[in-house]
Structure formats: C-alpha cells, structure tokens
PDB file of N, CA and C in Angstrom:
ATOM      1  N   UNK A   1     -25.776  47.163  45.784  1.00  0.00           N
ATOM      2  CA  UNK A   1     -27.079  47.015  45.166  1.00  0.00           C
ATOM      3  C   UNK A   1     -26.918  46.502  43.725  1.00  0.00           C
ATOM      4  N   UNK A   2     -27.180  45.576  43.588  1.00  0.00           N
ATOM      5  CA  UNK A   2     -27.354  44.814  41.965  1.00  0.00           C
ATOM      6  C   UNK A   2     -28.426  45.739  40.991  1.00  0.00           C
ATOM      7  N   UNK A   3     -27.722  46.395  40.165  1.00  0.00           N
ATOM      8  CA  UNK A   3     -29.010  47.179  39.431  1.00  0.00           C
ATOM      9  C   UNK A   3     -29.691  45.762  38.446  1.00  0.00           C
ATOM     10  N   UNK A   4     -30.375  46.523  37.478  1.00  0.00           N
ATOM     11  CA  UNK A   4     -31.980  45.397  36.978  1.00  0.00           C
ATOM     12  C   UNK A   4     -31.568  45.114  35.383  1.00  0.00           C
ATOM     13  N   UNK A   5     -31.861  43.930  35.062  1.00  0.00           N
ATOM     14  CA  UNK A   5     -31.651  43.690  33.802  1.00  0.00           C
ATOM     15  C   UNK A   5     -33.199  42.515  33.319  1.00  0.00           C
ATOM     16  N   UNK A   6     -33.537  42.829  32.265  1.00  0.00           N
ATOM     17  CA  UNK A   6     -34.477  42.448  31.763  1.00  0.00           C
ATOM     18  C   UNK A   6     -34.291  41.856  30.236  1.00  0.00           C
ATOM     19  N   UNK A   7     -34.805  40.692  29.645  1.00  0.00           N
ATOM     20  CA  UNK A   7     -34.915  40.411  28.594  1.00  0.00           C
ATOM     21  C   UNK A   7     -36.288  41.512  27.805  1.00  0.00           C
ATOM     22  N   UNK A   8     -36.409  42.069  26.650  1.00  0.00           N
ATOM     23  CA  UNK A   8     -37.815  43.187  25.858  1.00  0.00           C
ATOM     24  C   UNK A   8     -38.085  42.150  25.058  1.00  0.00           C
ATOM     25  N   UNK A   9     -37.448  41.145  24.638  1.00  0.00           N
ATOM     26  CA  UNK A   9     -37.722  40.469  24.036  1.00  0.00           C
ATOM     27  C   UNK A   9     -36.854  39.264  22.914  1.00  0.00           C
ATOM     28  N   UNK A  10     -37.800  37.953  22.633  1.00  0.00           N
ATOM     29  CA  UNK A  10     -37.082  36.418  22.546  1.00  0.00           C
ATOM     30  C   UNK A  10     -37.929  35.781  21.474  1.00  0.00           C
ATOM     31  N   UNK A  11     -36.890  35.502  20.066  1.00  0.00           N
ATOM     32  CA  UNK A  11     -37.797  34.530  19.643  1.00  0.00           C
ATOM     33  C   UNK A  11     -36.855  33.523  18.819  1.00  0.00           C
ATOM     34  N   UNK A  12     -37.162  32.235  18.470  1.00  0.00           N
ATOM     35  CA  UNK A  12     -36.496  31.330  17.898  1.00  0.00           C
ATOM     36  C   UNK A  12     -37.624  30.253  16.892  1.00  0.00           C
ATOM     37  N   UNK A  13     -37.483  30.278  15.969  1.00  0.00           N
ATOM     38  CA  UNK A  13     -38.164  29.804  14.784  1.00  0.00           C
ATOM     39  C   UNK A  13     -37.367  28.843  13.818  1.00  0.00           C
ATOM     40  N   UNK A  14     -38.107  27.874  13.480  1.00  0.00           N
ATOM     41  CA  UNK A  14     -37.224  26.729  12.243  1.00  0.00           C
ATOM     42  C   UNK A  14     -36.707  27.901  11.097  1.00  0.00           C
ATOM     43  N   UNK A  15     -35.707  27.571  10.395  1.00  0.00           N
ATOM     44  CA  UNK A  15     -35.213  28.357   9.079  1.00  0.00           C
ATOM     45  C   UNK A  15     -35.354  26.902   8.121  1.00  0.00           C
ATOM     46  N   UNK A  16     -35.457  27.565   7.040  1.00  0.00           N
ATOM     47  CA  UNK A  16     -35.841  26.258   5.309  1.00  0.00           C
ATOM     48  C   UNK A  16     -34.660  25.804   5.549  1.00  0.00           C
ATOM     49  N   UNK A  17     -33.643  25.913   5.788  1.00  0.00           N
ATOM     50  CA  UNK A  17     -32.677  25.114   5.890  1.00  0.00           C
ATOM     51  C   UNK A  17     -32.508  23.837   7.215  1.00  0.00           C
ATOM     52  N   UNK A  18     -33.589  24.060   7.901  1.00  0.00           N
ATOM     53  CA  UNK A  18     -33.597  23.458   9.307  1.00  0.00           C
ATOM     54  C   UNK A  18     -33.284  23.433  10.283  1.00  0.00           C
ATOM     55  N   UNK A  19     -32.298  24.470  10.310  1.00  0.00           N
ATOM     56  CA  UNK A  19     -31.763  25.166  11.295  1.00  0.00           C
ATOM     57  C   UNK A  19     -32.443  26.356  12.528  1.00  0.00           C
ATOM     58  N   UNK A  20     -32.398  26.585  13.487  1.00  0.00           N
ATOM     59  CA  UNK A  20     -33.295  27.425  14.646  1.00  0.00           C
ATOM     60  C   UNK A  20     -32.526  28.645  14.781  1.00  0.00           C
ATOM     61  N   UNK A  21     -33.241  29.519  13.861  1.00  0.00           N
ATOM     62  CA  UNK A  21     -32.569  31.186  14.010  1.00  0.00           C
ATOM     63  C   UNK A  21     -33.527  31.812  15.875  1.00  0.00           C
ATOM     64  N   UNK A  22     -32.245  32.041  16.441  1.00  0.00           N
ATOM     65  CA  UNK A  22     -33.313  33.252  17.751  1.00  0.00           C
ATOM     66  C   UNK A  22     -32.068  34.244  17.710  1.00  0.00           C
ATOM     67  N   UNK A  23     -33.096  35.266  18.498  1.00  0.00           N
ATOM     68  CA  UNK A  23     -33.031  36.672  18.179  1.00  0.00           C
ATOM     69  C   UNK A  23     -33.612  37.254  19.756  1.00  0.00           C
ATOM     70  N   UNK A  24     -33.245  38.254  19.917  1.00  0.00           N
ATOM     71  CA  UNK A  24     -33.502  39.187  20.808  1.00  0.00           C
ATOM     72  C   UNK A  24     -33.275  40.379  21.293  1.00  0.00           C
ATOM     73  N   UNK A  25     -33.470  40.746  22.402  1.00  0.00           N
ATOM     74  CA  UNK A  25     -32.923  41.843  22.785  1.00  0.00           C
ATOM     75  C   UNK A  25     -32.979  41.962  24.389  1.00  0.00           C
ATOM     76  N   UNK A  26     -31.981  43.035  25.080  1.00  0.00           N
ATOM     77  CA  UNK A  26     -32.163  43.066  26.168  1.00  0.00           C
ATOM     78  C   UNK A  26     -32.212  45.038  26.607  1.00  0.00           C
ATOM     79  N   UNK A  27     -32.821  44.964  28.307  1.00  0.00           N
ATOM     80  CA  UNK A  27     -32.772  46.290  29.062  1.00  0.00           C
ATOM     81  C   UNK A  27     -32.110  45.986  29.955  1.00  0.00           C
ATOM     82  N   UNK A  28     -31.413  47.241  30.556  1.00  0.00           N
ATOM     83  CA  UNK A  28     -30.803  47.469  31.815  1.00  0.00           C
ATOM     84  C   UNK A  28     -31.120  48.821  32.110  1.00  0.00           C
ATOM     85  N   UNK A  29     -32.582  48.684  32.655  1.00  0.00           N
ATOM     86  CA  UNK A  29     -33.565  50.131  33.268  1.00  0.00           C
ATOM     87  C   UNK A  29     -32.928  51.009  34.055  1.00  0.00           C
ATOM     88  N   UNK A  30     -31.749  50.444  34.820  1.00  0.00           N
ATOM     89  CA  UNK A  30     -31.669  51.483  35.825  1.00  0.00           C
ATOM     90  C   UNK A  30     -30.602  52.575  35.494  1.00  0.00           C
ATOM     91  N   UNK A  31     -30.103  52.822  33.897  1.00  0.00           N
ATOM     92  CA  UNK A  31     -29.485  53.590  33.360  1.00  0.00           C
ATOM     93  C   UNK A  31     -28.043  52.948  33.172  1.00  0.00           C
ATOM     94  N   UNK A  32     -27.330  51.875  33.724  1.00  0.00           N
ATOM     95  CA  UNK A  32     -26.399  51.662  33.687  1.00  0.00           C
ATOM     96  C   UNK A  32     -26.119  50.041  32.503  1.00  0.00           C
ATOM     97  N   UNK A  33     -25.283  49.807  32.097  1.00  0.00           N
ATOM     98  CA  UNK A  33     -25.106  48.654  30.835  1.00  0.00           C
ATOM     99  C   UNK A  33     -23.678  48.065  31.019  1.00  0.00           C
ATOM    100  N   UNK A  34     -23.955  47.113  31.187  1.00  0.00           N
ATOM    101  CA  UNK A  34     -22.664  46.281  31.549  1.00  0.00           C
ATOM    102  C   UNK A  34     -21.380  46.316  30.442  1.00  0.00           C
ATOM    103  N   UNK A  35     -20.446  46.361  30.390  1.00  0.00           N
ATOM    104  CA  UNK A  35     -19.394  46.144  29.393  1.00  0.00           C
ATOM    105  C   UNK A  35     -19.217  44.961  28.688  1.00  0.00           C
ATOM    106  N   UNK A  36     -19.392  43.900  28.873  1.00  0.00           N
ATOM    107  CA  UNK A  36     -19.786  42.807  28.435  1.00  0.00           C
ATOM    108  C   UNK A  36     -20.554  42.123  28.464  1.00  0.00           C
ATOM    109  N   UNK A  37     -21.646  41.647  27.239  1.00  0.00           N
ATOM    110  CA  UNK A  37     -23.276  41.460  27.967  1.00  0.00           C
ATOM    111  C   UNK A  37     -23.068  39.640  27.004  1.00  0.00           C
ATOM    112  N   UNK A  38     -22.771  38.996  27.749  1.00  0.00           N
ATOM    113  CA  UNK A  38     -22.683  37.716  26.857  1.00  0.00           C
ATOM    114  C   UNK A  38     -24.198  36.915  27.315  1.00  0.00           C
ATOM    115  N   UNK A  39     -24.839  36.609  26.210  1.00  0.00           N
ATOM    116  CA  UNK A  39     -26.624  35.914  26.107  1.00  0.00           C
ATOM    117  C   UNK A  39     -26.632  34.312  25.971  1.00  0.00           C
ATOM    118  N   UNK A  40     -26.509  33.431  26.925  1.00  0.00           N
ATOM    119  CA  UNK A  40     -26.291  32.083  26.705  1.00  0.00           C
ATOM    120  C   UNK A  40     -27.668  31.491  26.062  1.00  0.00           C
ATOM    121  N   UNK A  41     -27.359  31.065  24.690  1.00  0.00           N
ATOM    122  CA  UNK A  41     -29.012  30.277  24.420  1.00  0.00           C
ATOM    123  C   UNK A  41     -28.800  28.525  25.024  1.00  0.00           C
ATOM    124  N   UNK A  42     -29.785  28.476  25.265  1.00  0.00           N
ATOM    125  CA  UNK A  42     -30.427  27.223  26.318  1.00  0.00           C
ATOM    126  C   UNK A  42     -31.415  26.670  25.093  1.00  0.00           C
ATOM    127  N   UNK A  43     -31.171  25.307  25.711  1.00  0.00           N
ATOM    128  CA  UNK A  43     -32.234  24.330  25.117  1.00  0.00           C
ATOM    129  C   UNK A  43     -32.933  23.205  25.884  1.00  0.00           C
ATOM    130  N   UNK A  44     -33.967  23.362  25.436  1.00  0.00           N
ATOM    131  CA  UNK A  44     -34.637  22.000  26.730  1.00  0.00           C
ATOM    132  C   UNK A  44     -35.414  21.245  25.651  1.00  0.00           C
ATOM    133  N   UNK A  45     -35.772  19.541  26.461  1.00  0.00           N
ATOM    134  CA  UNK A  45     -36.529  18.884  25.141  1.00  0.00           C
ATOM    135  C   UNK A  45     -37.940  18.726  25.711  1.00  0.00           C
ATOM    136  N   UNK A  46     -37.784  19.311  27.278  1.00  0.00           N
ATOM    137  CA  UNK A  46     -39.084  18.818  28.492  1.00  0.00           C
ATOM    138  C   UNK A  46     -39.363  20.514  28.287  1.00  0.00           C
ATOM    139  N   UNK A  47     -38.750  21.097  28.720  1.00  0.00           N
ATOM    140  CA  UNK A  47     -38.878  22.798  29.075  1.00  0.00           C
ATOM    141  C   UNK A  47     -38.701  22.637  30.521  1.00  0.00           C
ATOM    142  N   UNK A  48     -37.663  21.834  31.125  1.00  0.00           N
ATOM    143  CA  UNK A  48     -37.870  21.637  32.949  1.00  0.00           C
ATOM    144  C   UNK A  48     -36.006  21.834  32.894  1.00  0.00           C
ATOM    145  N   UNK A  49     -35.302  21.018  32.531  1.00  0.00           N
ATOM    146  CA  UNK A  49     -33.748  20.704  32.295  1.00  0.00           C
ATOM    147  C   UNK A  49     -33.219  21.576  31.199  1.00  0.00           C
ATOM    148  N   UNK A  50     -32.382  22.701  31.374  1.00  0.00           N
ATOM    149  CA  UNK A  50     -31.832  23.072  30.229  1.00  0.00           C
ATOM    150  C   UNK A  50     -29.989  23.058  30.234  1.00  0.00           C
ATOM    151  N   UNK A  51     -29.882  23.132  28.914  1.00  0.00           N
ATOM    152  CA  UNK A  51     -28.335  23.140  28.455  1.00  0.00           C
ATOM    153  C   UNK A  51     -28.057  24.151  27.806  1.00  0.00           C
ATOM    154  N   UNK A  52     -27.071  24.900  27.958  1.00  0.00           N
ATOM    155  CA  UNK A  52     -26.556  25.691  27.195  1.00  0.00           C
ATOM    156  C   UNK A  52     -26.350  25.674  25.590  1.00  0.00           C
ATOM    157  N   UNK A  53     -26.019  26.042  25.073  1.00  0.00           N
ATOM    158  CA  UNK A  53     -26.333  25.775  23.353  1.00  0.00           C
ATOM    159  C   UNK A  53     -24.921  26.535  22.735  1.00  0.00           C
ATOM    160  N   UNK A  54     -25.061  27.988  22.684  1.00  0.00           N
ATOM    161  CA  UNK A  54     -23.874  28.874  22.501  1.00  0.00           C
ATOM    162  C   UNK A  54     -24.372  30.096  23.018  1.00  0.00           C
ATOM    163  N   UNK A  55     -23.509  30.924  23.110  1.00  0.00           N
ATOM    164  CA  UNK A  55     -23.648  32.040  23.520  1.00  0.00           C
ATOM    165  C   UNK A  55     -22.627  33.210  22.891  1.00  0.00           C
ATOM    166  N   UNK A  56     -23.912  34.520  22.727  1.00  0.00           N
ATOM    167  CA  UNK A  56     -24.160  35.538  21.864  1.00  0.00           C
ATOM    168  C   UNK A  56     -23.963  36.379  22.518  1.00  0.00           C
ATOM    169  N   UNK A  57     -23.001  37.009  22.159  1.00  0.00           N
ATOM    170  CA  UNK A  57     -22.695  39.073  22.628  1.00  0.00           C
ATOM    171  C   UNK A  57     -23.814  39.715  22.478  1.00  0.00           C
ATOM    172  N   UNK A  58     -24.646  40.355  23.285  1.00  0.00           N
ATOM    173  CA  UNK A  58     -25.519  41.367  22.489  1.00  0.00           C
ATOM    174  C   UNK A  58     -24.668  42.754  22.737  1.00  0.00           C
ATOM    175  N   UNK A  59     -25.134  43.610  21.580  1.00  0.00           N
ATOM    176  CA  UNK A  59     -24.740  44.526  21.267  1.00  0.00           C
ATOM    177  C   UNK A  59     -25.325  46.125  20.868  1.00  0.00           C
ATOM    178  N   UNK A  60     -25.693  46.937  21.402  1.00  0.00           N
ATOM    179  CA  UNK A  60     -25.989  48.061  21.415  1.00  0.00           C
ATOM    180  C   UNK A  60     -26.702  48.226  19.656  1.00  0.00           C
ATOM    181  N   UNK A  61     -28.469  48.641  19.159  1.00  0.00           N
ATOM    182  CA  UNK A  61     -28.674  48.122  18.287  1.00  0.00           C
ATOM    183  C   UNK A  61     -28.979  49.614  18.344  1.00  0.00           C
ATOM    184  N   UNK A  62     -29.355  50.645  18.923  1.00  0.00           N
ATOM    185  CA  UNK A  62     -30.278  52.026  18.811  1.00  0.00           C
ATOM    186  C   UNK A  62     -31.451  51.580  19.546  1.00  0.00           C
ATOM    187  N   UNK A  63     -32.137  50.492  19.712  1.00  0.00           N
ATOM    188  CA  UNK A  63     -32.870  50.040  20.388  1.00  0.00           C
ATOM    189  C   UNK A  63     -33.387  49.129  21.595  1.00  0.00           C
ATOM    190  N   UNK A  64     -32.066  49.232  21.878  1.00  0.00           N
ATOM    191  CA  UNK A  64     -31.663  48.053  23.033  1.00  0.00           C
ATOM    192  C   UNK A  64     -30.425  47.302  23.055  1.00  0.00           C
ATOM    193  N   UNK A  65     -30.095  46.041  23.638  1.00  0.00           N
ATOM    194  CA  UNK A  65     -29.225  45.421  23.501  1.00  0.00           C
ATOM    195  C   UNK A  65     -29.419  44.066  22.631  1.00  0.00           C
ATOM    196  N   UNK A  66     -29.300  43.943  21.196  1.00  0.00           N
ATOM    197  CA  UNK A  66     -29.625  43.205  20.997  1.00  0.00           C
ATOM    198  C   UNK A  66     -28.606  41.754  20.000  1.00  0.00           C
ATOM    199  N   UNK A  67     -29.262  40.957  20.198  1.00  0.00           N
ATOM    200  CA  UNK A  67     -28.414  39.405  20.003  1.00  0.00           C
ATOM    201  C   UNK A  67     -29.042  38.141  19.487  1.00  0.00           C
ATOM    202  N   UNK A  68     -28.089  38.005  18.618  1.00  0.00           N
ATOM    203  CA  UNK A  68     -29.017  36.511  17.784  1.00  0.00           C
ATOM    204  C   UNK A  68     -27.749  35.333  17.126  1.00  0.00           C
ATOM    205  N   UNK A  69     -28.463  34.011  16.991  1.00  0.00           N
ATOM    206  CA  UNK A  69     -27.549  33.248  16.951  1.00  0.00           C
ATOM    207  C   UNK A  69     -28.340  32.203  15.718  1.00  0.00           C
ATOM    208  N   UNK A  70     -27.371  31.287  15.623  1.00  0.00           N
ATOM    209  CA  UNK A  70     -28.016  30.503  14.328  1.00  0.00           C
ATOM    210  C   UNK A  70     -27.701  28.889  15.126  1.00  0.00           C
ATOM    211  N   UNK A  71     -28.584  27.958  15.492  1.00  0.00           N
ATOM    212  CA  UNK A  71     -28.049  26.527  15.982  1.00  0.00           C
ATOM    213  C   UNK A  71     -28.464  26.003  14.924  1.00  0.00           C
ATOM    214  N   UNK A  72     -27.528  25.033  14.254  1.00  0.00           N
ATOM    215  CA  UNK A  72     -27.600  24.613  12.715  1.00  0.00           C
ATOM    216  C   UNK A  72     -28.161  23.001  13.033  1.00  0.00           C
ATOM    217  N   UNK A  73     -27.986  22.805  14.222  1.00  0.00           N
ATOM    218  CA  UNK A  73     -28.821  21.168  14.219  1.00  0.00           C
ATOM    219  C   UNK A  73     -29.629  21.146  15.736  1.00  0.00           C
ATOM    220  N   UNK A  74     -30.524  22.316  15.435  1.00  0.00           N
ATOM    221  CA  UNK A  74     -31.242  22.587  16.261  1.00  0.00           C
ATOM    222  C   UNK A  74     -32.592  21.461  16.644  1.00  0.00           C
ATOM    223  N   UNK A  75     -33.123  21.429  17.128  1.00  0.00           N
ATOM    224  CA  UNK A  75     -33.632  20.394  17.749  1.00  0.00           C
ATOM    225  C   UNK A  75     -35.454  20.692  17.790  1.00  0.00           C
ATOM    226  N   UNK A  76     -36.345  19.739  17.640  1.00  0.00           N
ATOM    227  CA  UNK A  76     -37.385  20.469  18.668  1.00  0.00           C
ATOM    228  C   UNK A  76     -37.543  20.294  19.805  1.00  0.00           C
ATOM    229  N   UNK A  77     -38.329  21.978  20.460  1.00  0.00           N
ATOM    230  CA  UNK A  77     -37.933  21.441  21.915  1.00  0.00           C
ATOM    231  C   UNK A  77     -38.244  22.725  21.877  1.00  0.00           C
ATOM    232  N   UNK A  78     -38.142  23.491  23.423  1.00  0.00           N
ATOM    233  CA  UNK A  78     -37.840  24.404  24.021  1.00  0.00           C
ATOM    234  C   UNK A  78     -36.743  25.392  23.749  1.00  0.00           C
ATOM    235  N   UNK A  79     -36.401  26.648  23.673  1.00  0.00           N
ATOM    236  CA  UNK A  79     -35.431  27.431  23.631  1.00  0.00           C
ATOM    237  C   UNK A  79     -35.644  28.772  24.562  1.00  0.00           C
ATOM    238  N   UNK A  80     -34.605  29.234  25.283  1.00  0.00           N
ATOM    239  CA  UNK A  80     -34.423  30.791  25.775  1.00  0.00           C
ATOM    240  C   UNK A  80     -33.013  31.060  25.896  1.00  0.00           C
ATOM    241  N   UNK A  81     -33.628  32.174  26.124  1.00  0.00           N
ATOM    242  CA  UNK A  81     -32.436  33.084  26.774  1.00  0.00           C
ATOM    243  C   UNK A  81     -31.948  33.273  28.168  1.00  0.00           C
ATOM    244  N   UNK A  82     -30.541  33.084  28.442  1.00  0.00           N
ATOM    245  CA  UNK A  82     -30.247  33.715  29.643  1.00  0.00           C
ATOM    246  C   UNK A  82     -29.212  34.547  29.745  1.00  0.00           C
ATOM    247  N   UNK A  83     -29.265  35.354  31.029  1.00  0.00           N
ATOM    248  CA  UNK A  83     -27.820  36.316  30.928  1.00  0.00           C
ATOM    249  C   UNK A  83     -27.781  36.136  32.560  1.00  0.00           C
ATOM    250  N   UNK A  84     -26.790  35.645  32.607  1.00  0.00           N
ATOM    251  CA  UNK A  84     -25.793  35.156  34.042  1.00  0.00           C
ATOM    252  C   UNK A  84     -25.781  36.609  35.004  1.00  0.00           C
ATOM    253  N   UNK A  85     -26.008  36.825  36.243  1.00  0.00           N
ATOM    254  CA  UNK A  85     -25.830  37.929  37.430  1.00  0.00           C
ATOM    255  C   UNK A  85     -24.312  38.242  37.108  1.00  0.00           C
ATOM    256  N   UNK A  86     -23.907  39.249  37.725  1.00  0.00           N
ATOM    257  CA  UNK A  86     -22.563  39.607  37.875  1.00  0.00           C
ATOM    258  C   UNK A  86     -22.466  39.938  39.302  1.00  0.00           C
ATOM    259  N   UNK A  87     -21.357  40.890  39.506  1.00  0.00           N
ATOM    260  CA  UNK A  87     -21.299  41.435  40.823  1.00  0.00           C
ATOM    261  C   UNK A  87     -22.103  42.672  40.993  1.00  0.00           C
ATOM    262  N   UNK A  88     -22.012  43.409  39.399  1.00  0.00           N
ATOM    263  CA  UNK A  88     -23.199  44.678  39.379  1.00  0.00           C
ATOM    264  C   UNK A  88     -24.369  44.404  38.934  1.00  0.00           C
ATOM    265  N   UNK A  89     -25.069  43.095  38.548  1.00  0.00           N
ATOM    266  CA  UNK A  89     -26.025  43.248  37.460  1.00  0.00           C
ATOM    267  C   UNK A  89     -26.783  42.065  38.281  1.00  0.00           C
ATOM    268  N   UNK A  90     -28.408  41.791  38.030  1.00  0.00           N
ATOM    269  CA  UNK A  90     -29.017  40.343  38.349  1.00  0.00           C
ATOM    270  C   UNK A  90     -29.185  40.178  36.954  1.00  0.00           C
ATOM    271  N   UNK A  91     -29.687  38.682  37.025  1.00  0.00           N
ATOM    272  CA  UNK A  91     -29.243  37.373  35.867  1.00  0.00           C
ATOM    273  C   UNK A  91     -30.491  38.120  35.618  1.00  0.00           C
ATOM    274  N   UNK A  92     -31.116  37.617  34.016  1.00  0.00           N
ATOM    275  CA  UNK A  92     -32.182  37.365  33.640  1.00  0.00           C
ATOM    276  C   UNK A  92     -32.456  36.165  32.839  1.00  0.00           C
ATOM    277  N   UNK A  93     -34.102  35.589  32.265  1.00  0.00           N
ATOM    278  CA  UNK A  93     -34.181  34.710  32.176  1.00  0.00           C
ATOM    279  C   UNK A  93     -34.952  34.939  30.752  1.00  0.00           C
ATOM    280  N   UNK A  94     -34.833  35.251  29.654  1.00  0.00           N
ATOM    281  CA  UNK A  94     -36.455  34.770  28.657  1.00  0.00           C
ATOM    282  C   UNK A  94     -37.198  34.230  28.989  1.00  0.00           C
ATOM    283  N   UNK A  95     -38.723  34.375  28.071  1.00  0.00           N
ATOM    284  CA  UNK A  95     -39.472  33.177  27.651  1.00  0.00           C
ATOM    285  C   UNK A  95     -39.100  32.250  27.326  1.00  0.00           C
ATOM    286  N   UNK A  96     -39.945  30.989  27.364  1.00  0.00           N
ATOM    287  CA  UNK A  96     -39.161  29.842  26.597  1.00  0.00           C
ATOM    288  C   UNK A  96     -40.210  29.674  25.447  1.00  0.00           C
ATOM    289  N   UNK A  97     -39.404  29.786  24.515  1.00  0.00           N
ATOM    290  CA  UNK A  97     -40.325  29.593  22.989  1.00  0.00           C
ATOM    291  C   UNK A  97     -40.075  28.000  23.014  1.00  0.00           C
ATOM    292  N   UNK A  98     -41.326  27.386  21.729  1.00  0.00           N
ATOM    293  CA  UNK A  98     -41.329  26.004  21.434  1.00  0.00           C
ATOM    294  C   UNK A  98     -40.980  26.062  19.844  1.00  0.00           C
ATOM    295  N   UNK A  99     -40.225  25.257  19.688  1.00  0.00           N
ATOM    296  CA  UNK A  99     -39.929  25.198  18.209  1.00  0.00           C
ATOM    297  C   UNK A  99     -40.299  23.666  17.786  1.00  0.00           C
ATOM    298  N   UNK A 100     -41.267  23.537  16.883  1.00  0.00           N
ATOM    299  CA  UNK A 100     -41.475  22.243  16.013  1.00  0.00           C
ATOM    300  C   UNK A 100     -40.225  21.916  14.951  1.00  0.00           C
ATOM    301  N   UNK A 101     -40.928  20.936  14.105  1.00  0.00           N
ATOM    302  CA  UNK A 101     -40.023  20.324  13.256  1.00  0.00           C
ATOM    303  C   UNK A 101     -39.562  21.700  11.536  1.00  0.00           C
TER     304      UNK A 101
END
C-alpha cells in the first residue's frame, strides 16, 4: 500500500533582484515521512510541458516539511512543485503559480 503525500502549500514570486524565490511545504497524513524527501521545481512557459529546474530537500520545519529554492534567471511562466512516488510513498504535484516579469 503506497501511503499519501500531499503538497499544504506553493508559492514562487519575482525577487528585486529578478530572480524567482519559491517556497513550500509538504504532508505525509498517514503518519509515516520518508527519509529523503527531494522537491523537484518545474517550469513551464505554456503551463502544459514542464522541465525540471533544481531540486530542494525539504526538511522537517515544526510545521511540516518544508523547502525553498532561489532560480536566479528565472523566467516568466509557470512554476510548481513536484515530489516523485517511491516504492512507499505516491508522487505529488503543486499548484502551478504564474510568475510575471
């Protein structure tokens, strides 16, 4: 049985420097938390095709699992989160936020 994993929450915003700070966090409801929780950020320019970007450890915050990254020639376009299935866990997917110029 694959226990449940959920994104609580996703966001990615321009920084004055021009760069796209996102941030988040994740659940794994059914009491159990994977040992390695690696968060691939994705980018799309349609929101249909995405690419990977880099990917972020999240990390045990007191409030969840949470993870954030900095893409320094970030783009506008589309952005989320994903976290890949395992053998114990199903994948999850974010929202996809829109980031302007």
């Amino acid at each position: 049985m694959l226990r449940a994993s959920a994104f609580t929450s996703f966001s990615a915003a321009r920084t004055e420097d021009g760069a796209v700070h996102v941030e988040g966090a994740m659940d794994f409801p059914d009491g159990w938390t994977p040992a390695d929780i690696p968060v691939h950020v994705q980018y799309s320019r349609d929101g249909k095709r995405w690419t990977d970007l880099v990917t972020a450890q999240a990390d045990w915050s007191g409030e969840g699992h949470a993870f954030s990254a900095d893409i320094a020639d970030g783009r506008r376009g589309y952005y989320r989160a994903r976290f890949d299935g395992t053998e114990s866990f199903r994948g999850a997917t974010s929202e996809a936020v829109r980031v302007g110029r």
